[in-house]
Structure formats: C-alpha cells, structure tokens
N, C-alpha and C. Protein backbone atom coordinates (compact mmCIF):
# COMPACT_ATOMS: atom_id res chain seq x y z
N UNK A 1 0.83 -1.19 0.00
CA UNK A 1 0.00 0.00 0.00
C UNK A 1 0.87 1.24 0.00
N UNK A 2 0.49 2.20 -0.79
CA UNK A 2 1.15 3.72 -0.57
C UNK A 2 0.65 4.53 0.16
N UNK A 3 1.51 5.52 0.59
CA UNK A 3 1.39 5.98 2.10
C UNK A 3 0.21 7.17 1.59
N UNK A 4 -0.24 7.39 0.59
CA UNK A 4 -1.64 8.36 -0.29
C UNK A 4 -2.96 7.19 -0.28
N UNK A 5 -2.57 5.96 0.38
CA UNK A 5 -3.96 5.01 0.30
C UNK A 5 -5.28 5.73 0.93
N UNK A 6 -6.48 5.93 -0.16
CA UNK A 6 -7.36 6.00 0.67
C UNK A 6 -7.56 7.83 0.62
N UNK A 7 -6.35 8.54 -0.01
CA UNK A 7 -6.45 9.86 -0.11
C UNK A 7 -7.89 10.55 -1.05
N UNK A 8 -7.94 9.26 -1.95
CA UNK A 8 -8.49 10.23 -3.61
C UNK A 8 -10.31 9.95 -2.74
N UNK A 9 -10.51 9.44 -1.83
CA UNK A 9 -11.82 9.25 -1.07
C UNK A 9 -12.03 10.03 0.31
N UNK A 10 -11.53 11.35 -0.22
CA UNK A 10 -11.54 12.54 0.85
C UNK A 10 -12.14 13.60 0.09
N UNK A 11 -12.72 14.43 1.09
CA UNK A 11 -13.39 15.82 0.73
C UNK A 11 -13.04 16.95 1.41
N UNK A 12 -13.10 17.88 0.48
CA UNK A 12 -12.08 19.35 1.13
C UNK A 12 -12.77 19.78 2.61
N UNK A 13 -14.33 19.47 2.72
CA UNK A 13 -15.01 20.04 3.85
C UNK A 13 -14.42 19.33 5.14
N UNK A 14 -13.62 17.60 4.50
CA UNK A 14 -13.45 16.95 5.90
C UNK A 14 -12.15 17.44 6.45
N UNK A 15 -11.22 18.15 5.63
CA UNK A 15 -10.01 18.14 5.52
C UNK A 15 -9.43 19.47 6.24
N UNK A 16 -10.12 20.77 5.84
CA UNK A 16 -10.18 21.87 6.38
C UNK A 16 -9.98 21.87 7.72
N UNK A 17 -10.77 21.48 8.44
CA UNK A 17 -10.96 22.23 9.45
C UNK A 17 -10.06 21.22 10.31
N UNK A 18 -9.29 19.93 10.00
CA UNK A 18 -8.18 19.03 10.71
C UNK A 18 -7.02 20.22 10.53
N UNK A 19 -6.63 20.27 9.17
CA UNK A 19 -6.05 21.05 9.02
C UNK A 19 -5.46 22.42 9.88
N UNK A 20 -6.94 23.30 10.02
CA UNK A 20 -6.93 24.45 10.63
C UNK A 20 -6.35 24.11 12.04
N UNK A 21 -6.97 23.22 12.82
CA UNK A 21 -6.98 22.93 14.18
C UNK A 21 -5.51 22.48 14.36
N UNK A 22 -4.88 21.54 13.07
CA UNK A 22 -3.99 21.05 13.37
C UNK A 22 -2.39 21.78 13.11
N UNK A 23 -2.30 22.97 12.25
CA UNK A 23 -1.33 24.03 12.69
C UNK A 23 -1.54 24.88 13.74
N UNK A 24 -2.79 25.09 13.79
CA UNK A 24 -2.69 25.86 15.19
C UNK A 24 -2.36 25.27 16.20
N UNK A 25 -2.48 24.42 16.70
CA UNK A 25 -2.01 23.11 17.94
C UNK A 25 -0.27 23.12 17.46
N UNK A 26 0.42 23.18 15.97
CA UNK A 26 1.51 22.82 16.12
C UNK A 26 2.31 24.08 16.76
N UNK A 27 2.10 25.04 16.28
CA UNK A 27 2.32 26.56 16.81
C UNK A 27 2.42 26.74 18.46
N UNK A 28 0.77 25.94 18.93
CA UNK A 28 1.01 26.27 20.25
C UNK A 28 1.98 25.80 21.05
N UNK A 29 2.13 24.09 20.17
CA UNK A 29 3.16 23.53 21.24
C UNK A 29 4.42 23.87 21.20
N UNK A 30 5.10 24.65 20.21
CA UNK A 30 6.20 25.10 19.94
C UNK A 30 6.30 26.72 20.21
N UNK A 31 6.10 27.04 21.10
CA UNK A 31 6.18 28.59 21.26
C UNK A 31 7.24 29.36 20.48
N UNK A 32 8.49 28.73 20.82
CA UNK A 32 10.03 29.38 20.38
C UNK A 32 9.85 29.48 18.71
N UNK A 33 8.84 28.79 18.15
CA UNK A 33 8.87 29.19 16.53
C UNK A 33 8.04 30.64 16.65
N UNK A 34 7.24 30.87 16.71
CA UNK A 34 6.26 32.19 16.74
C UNK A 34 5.49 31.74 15.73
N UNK A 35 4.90 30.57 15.40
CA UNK A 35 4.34 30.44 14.23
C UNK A 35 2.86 30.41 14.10
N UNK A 36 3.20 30.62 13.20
CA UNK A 36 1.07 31.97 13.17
C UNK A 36 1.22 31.03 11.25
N UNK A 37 -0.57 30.93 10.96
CA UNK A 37 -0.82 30.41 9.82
C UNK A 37 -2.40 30.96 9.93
N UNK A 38 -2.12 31.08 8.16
CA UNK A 38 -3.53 31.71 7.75
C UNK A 38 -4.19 30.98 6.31
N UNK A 39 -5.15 31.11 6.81
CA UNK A 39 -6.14 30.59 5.17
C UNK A 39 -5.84 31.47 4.21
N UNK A 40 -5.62 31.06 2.75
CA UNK A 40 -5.68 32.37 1.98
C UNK A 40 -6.38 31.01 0.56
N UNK A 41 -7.54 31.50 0.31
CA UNK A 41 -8.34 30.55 -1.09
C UNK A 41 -8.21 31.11 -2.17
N UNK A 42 -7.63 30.43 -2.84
CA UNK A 42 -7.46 30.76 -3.88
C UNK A 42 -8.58 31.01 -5.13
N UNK A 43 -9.80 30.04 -4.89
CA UNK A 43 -11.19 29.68 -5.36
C UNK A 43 -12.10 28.41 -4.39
N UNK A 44 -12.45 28.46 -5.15
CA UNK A 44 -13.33 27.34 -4.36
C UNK A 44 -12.80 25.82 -4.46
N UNK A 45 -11.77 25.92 -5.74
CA UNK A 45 -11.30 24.54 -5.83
C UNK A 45 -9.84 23.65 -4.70
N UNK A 46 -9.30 25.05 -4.57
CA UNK A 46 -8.06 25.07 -4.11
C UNK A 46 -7.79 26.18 -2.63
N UNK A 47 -7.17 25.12 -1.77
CA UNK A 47 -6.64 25.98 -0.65
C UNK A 47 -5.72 25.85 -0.11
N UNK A 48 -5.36 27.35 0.39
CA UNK A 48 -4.07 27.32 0.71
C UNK A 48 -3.54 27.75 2.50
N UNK A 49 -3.16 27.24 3.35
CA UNK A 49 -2.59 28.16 4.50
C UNK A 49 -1.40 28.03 4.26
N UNK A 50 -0.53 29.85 4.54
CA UNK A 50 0.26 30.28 4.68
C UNK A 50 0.99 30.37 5.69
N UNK A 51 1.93 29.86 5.99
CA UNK A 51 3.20 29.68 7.18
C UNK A 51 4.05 30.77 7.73
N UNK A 52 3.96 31.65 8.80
CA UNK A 52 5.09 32.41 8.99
C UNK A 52 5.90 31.77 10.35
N UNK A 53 7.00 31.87 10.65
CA UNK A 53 7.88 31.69 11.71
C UNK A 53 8.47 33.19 12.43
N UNK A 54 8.00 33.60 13.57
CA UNK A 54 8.91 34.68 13.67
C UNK A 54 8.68 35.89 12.63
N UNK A 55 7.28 35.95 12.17
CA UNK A 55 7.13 37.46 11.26
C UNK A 55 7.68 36.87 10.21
N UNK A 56 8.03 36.06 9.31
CA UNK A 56 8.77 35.92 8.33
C UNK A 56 8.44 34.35 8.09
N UNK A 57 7.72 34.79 6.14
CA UNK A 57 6.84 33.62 5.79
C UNK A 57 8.29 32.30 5.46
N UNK A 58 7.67 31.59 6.00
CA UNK A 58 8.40 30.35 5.56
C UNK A 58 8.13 29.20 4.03
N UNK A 59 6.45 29.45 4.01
CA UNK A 59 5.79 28.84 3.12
C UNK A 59 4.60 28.51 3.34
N UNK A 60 3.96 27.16 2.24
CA UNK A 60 2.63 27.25 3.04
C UNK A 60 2.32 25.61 2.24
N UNK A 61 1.09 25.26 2.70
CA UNK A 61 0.24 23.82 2.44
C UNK A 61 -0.61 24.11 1.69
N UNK A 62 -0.91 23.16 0.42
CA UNK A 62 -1.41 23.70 -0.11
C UNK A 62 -2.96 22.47 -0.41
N UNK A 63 -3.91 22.85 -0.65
CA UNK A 63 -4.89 21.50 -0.99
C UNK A 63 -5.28 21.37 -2.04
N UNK A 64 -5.32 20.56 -2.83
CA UNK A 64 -6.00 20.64 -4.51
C UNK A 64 -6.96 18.98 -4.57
N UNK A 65 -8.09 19.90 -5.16
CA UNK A 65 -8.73 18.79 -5.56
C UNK A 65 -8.07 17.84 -7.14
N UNK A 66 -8.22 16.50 -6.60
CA UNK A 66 -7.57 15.98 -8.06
C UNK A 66 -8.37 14.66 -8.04
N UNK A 67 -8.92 14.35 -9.45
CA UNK A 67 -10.05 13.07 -9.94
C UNK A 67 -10.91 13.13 -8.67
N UNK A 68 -11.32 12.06 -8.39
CA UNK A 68 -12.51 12.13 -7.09
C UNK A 68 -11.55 12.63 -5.51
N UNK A 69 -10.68 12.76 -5.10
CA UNK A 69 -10.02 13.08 -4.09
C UNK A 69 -9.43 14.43 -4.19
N UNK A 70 -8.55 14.46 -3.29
CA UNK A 70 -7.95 15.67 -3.29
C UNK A 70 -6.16 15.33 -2.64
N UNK A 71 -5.67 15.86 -2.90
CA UNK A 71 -3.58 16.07 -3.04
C UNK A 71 -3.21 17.00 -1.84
N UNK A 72 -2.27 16.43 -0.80
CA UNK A 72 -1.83 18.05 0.08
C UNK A 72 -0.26 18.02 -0.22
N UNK A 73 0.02 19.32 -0.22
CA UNK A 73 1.20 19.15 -0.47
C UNK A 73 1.73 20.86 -0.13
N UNK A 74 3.06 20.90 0.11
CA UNK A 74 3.68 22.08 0.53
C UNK A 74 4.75 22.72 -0.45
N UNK A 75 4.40 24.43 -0.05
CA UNK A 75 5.50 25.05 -1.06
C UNK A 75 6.61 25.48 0.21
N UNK A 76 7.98 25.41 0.04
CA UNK A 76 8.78 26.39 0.75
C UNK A 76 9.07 27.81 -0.06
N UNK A 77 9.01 28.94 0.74
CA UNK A 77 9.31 30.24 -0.18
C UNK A 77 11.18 29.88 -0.13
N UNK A 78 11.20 30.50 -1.38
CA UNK A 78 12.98 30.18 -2.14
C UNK A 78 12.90 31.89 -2.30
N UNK A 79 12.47 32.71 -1.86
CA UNK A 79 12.60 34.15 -2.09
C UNK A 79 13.53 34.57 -0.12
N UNK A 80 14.91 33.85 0.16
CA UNK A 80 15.17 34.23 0.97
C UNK A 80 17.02 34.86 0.75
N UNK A 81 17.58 35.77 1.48
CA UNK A 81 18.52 36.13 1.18
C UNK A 81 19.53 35.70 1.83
N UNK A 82 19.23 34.87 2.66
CA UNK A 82 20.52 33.71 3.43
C UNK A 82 20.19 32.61 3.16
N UNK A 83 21.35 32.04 2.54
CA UNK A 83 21.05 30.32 2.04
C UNK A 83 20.40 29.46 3.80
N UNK A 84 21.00 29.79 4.76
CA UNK A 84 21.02 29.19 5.55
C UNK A 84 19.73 29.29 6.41
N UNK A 85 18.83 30.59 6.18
CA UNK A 85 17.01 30.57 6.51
C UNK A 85 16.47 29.71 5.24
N UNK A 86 16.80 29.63 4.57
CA UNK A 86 15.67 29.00 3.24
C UNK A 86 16.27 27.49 3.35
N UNK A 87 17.50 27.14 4.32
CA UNK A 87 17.78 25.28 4.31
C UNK A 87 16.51 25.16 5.59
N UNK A 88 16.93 26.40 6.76
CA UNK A 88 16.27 26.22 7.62
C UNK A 88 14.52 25.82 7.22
N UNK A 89 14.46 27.20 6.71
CA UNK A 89 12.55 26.89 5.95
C UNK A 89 12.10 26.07 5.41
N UNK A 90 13.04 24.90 4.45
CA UNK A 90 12.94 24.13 3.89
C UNK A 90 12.35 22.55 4.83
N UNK A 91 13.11 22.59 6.07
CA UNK A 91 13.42 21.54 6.61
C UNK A 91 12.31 21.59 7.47
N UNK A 92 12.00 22.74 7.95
CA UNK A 92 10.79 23.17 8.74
C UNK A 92 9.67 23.21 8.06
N UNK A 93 9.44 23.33 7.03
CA UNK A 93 7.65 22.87 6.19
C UNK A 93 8.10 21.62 5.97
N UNK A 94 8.85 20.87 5.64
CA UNK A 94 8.74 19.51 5.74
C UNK A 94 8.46 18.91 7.22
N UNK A 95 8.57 18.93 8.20
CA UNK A 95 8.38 18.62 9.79
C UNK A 95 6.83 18.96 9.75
N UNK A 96 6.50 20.30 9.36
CA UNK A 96 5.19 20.66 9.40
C UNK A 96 4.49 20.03 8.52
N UNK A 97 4.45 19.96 7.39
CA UNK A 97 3.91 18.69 6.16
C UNK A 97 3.60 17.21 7.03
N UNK A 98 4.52 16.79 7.49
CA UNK A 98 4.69 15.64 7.64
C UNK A 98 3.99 15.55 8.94
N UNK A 99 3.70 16.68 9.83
CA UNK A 99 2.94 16.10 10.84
C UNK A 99 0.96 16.35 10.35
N UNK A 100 1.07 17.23 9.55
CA UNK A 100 -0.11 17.49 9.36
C UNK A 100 -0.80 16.21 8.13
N UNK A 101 -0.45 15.90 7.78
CA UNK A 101 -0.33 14.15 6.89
C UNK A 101 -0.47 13.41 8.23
N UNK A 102 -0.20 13.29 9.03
CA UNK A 102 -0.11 11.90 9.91
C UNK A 102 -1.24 12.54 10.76
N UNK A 103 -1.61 13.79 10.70
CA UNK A 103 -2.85 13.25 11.67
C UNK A 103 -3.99 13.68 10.81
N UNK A 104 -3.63 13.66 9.48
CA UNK A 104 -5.20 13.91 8.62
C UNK A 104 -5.34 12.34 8.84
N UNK A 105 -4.27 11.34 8.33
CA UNK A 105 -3.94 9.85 8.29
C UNK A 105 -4.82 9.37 9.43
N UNK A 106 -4.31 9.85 10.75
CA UNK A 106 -4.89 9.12 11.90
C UNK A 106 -6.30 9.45 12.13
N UNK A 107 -6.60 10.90 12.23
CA UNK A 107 -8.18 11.13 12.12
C UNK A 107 -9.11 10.40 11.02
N UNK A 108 -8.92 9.84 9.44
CA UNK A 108 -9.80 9.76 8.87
C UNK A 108 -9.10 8.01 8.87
N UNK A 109 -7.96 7.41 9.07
CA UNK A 109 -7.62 6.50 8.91
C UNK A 109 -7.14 5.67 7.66
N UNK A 110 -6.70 7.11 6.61
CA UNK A 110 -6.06 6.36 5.63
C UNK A 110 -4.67 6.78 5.62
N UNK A 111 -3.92 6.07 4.42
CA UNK A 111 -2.24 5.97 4.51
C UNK A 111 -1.95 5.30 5.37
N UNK A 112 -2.71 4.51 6.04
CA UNK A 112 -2.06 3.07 6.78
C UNK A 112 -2.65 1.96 6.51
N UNK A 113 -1.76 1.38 7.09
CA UNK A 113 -2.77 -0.17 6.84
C UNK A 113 -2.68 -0.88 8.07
N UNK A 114 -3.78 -1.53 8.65
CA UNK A 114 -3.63 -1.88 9.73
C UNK A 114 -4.23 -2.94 9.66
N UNK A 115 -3.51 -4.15 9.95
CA UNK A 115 -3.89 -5.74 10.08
C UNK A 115 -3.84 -6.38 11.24
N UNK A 116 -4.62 -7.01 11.89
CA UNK A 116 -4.95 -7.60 12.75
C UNK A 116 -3.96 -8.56 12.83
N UNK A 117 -2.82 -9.15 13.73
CA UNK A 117 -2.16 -10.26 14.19
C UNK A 117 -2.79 -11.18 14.96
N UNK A 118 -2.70 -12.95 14.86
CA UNK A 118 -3.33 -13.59 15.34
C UNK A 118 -2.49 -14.04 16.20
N UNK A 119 -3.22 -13.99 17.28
CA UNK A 119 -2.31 -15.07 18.32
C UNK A 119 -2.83 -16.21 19.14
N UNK A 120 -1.54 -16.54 18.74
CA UNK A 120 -1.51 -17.87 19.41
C UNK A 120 -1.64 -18.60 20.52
N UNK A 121 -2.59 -19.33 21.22
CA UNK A 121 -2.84 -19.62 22.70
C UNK A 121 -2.38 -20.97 22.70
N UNK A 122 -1.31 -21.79 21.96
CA UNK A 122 -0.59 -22.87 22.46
C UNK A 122 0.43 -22.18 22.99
N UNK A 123 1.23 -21.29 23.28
CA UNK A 123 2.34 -20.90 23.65
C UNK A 123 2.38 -20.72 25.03
C-alpha cells in the first residue's frame, strides 16, 4: 500500500478544518517558533494556509482537488537572502507537512494499513 492510500476518497469540507486545528495546535506547542498560519483561497477549488515563523513567511500547504479526491502538499518560499534561513525553511515545512499528513492519516484512517495479528494460545 502507498502511504496516499485512501487519499483520492476525501473531501475538502473533511479536511479543512483538521487542518486548521492542526497548525494551530503545532504553533502552540512550539512557542520558540512564533508560528502563526492563515487561510488564503485561492477559489473554491483550491486551498491554501500560509506559514510564517517569527514574522517571516516560511511557506505554506497547499490542498488541490484531483479526480474524485484531493492532493496536500507544501510550497517552501525560495525568495530568501541567506542560504542558511531558506535550508532552515525548507526543513521546517517539511516537519510541518509531515505532521499534518499523519494526523489527517490518523483522524480519517487512511495511509495506513492496519492488520490484525493472530495469536496464538498454544504458547
């Protein structure tokens, strides 16, 4: 199974508001980032929240509907003037990506697979 199992049988209404709840919770638990995120829609098809760290955008998540499902996926901004904030920004929307995937995953229960082990009562 691929870790998108179960994605293309999602809807933007279920997705939103995990989403919303779920950068804001990452923000809170991390105070020392300062990180604040905002909705910005692009249309009705597509959405986007925007990432800042510390006053200063890092990037953002983006949602697109695609065939019957919908795609999340993240931009890092490359508009920075120290190589060494834009490795930083880079590495940091990926952490943020990756947690916001694992608990769309765990709330709706796809991108895993979970099989029951049998056990054994001769042992």
């Amino acid at each position: 199974m691929s870790k998108w199992e179960g994605w293309q049988k999602l809807k933007m209404d279920e997705v939103a508001p995990i989403l919303s709840t779920t950068l804001r919770l990452y923000g809170v638990h991390r105070p020392a980032l300062r990180m604040t995120s905002y909705l910005h829609n692009f249309d009705n098809r597509m959405m986007e929240w925007r990432i800042t760290c510390g006053g200063k955008p890092i990037g953002s998540i983006v949602v697109r509907p695609i065939g019957h499902g919908i795609r999340l996926s993240h931009i890092t901004m490359r508009k920075q003037f120290d190589g060494r904030i834009s490795k930083l920004a880079r590495r940091r929307m990926n952490q943020i990506f990756l947690h916001v995937k694992y608990c769309v995953d765990r709330e709706h229960q796809v991108g895993v697979y979970w099989q029951v082990r049998a056990t054994d009562n001769n042992r």
